[in-house]
Protein backbone atom coordinates (compact mmCIF):
# COMPACT_ATOMS: atom_id res chain seq x y z
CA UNK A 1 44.43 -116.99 66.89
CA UNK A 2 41.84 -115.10 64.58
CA UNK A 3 43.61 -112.31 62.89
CA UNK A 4 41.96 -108.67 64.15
CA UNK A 5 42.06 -106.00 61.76
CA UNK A 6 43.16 -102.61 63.60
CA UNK A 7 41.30 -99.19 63.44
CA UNK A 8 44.22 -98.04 61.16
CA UNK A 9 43.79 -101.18 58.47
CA UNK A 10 39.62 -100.67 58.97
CA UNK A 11 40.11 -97.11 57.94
CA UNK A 12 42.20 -97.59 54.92
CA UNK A 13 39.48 -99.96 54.14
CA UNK A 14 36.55 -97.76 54.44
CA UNK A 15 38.56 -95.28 52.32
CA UNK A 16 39.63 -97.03 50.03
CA UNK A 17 35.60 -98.18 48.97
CA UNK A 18 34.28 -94.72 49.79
CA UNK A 19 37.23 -94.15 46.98
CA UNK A 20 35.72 -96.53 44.56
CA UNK A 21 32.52 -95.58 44.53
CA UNK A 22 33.45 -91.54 44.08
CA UNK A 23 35.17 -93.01 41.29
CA UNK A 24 32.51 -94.92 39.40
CA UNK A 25 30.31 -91.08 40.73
CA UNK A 26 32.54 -89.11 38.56
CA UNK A 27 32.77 -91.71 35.56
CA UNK A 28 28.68 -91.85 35.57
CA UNK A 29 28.35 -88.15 35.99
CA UNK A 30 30.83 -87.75 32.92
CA UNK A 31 29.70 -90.19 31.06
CA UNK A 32 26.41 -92.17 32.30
CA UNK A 33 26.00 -95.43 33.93
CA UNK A 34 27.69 -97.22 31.09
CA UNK A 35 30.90 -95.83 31.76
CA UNK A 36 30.91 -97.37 35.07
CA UNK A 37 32.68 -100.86 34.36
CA UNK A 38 35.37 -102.04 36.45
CA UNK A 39 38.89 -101.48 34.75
CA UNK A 40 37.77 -97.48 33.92
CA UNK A 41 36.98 -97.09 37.67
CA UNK A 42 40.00 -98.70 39.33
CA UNK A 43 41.99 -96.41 36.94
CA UNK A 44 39.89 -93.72 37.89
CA UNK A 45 40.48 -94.26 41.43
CA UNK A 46 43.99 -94.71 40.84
CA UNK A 47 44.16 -99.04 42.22
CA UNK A 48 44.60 -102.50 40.14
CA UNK A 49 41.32 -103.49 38.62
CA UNK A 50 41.89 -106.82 40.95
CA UNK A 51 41.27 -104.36 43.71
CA UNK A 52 37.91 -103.13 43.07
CA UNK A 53 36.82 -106.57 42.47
CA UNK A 54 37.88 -107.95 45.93
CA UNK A 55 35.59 -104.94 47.05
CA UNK A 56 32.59 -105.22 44.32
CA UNK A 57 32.84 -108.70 42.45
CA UNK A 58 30.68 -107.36 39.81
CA UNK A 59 29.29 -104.10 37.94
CA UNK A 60 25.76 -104.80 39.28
CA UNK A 61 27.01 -104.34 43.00
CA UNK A 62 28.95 -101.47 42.20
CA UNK A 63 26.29 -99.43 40.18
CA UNK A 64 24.06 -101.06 43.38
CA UNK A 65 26.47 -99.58 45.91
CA UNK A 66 26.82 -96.23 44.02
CA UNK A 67 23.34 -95.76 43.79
CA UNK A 68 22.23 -96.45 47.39
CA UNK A 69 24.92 -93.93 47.80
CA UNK A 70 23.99 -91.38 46.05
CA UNK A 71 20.38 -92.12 47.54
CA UNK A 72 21.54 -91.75 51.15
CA UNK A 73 23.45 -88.45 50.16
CA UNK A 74 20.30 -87.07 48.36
CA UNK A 75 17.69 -88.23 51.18
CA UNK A 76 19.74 -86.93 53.96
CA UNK A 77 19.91 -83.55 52.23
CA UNK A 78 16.02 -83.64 51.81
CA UNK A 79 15.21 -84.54 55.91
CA UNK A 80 17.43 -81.83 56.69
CA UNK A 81 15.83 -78.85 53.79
CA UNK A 82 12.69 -80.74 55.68
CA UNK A 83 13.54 -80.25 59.27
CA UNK A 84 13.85 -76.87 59.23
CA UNK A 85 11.05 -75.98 58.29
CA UNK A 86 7.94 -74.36 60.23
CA UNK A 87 5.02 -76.12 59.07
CA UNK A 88 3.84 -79.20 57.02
CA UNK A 89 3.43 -77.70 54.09
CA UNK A 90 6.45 -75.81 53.98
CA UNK A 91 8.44 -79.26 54.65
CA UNK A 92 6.56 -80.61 51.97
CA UNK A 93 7.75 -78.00 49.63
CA UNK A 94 11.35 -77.76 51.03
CA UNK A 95 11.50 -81.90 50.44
CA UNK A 96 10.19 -81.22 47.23
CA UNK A 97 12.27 -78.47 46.01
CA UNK A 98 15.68 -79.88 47.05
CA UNK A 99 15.51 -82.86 45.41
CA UNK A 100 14.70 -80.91 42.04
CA UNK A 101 17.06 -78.08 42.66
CA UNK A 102 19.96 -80.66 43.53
CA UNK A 103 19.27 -83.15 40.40
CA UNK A 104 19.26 -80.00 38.20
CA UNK A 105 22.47 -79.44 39.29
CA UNK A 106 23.95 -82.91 38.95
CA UNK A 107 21.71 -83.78 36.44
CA UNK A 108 23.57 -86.11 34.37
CA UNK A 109 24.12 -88.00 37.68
CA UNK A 110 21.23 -87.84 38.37
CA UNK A 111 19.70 -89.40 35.62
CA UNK A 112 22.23 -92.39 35.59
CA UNK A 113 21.14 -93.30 38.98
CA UNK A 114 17.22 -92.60 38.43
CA UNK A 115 16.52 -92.49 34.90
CA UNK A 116 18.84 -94.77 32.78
CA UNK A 117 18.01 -98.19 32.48
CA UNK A 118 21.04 -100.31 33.89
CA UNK A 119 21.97 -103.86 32.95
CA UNK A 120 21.01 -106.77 34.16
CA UNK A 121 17.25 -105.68 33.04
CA UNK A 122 16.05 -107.53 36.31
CA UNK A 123 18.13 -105.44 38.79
CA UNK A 124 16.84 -102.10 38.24
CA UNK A 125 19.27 -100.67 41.09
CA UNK A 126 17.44 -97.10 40.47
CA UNK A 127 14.45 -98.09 41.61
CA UNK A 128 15.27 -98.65 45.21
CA UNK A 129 16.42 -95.15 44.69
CA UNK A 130 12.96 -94.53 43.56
CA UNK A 131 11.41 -96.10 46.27
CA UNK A 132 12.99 -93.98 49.21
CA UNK A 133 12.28 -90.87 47.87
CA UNK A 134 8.49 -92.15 47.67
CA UNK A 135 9.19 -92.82 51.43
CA UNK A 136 10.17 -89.68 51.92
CA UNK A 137 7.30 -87.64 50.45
CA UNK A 138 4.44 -89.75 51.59
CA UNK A 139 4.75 -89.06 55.13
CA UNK A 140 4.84 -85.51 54.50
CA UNK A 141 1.74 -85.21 52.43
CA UNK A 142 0.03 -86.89 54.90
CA UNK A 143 1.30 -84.35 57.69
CA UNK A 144 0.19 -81.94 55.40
CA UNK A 145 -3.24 -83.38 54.63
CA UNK A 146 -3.90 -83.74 58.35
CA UNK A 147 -2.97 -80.30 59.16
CA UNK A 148 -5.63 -79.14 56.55
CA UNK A 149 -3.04 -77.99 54.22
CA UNK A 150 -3.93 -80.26 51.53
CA UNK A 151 -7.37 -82.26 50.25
CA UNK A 152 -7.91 -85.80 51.73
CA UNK A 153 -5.90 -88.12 49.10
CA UNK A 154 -4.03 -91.57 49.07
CA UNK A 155 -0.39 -90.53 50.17
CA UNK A 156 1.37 -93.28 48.91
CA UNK A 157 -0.20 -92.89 45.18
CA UNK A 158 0.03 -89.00 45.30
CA UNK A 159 4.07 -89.82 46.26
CA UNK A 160 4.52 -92.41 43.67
CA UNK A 161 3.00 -89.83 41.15
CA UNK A 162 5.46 -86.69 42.81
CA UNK A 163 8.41 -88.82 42.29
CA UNK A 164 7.65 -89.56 39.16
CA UNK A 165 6.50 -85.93 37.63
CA UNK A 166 9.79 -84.94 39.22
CA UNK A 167 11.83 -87.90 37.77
CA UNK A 168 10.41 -88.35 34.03
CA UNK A 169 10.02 -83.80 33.72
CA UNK A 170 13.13 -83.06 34.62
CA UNK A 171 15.73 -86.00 34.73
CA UNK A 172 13.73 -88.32 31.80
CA UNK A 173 14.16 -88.81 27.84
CA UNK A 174 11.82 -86.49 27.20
CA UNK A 175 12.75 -83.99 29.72
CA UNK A 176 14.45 -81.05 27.69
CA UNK A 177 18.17 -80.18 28.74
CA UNK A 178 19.44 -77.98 31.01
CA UNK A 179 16.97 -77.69 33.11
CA UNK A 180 17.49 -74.31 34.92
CA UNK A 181 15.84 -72.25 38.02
CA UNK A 182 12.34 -71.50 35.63
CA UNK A 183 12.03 -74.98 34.63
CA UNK A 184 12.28 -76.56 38.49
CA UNK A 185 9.55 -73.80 39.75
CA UNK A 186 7.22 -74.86 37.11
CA UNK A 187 7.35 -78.44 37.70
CA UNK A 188 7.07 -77.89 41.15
CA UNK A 189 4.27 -75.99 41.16
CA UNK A 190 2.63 -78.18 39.37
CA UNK A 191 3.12 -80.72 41.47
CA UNK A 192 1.37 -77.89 43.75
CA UNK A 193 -1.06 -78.14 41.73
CA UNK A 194 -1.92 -81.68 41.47
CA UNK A 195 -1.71 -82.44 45.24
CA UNK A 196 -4.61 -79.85 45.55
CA UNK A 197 -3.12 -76.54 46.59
CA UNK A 198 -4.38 -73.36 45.43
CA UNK A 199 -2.75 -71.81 42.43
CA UNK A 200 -2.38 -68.06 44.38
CA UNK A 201 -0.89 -70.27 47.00
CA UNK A 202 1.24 -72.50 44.97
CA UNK A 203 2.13 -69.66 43.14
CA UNK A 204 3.22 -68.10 46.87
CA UNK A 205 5.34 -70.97 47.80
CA UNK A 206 7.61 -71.43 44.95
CA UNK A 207 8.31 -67.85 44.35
CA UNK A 208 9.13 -67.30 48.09
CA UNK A 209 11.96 -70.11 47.82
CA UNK A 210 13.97 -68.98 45.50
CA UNK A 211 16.66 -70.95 43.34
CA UNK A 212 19.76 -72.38 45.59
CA UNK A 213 23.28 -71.20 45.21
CA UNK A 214 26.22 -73.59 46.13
CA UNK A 215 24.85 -75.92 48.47
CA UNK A 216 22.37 -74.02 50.13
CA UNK A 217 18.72 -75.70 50.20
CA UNK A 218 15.20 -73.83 49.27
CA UNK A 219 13.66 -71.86 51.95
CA UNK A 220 9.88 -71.59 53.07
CA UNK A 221 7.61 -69.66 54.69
CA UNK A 222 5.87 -70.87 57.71
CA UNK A 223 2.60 -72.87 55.97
């Protein structure tokens, strides 16, 4: 008879990995992706280093298990800034503006996950990362271009490009450390800019949703 794992041992499991990858979190938001290796997160995490590998065999599936968690964390935040609000624009903007406003303020975890490059060269686990947010935006310019809110444009290249203004200005090498409130309202209006909305109006928007405290997310006004 085929051994059946209980609810109680399937827990422990679950925890036990969720546990994992918050510890290789905290080591790459100390430290950047390099400090995730094995032995530093299974002391981290407070387990034998034989552990973690019977969960992750390697550092490229951990670092690819802690980024498409981080991902999941950071898109689910975005749909729900998103859902709330009134109009496409405004969900356009809230998507926007809680992704930038929540890297800022995990920005060096941020960066390990989007901006570092990560070893193997040919697994480049941030750019699935990449590649969700650009799922995320697209649809919502194209709401907002079909409720008149924004010029007729290729969505997917105008959300490649958003991703990437938002990525390389505020998370990249060149991107100039910390980052505060001024600095996300100025990229994001640019972005504003760029996808074709009127300055006065761009200028309207970002103002209006002012800088989040705690965990709160940016609010809009009904556009």
């Amino acid at each position: 008879m085929a051994y059946r794992r209980t609810d109680r041992v399937l827990h422990r499991l679950a925890a036990r990995h969720d546990g994992i990858i918050a510890a290789a979190g905290e080591l790459a938001a100390e430290a950047g992706m390099d400090a995730v290796q094995i032995v530093p997160v299974a002391a981290r995490a407070g387990i034998a280093a034989g552990t973690v590998y019977r969960y992750f065999p390697s550092k490229t599936e951990l670092v690819g298990a802690l980024v498409a968690s981080v991902a999941e964390r950071e898109v689910s935040a975005i749909r729900a800034a998103a859902a709330t609000a009134p109009g496409p624009l405004s969900a356009l903007v809230a998507a926007i503006l809680t992704f930038a406003a929540r890297a800022v303020r995990a920005r060096r975890l941020a960066s390990a996950v989007l901006a570092e490059p990560v070893e193997p060269p040919d697994h480049p686990a941030g750019l699935s990362y990449r590649a969700t947010l650009v799922a995320e935006i697209e649809p919502r310019i194209r709401a907002a271009i079909e409720g008149g809110n924004l010029p007729a444009q290729d969505a997917a290249r105008a959300a490649t490009a958003v991703v990437g203004a938002l990525i390389e200005g505020l998370l990249g090498p060149l991107a100039a450390p910390p980052a505060g409130p001024g600095d996300v309202q100025a990229l994001v209006l640019f972005v504003l800019r760029a996808l074709g909305v009127a300055d006065a109006r761009a200028r309207g928007l970002v103002v209006q949703a002012g800088w989040p405290a705690a965990d709160a997310e940016p609010t809009t006004r009904k556009i």
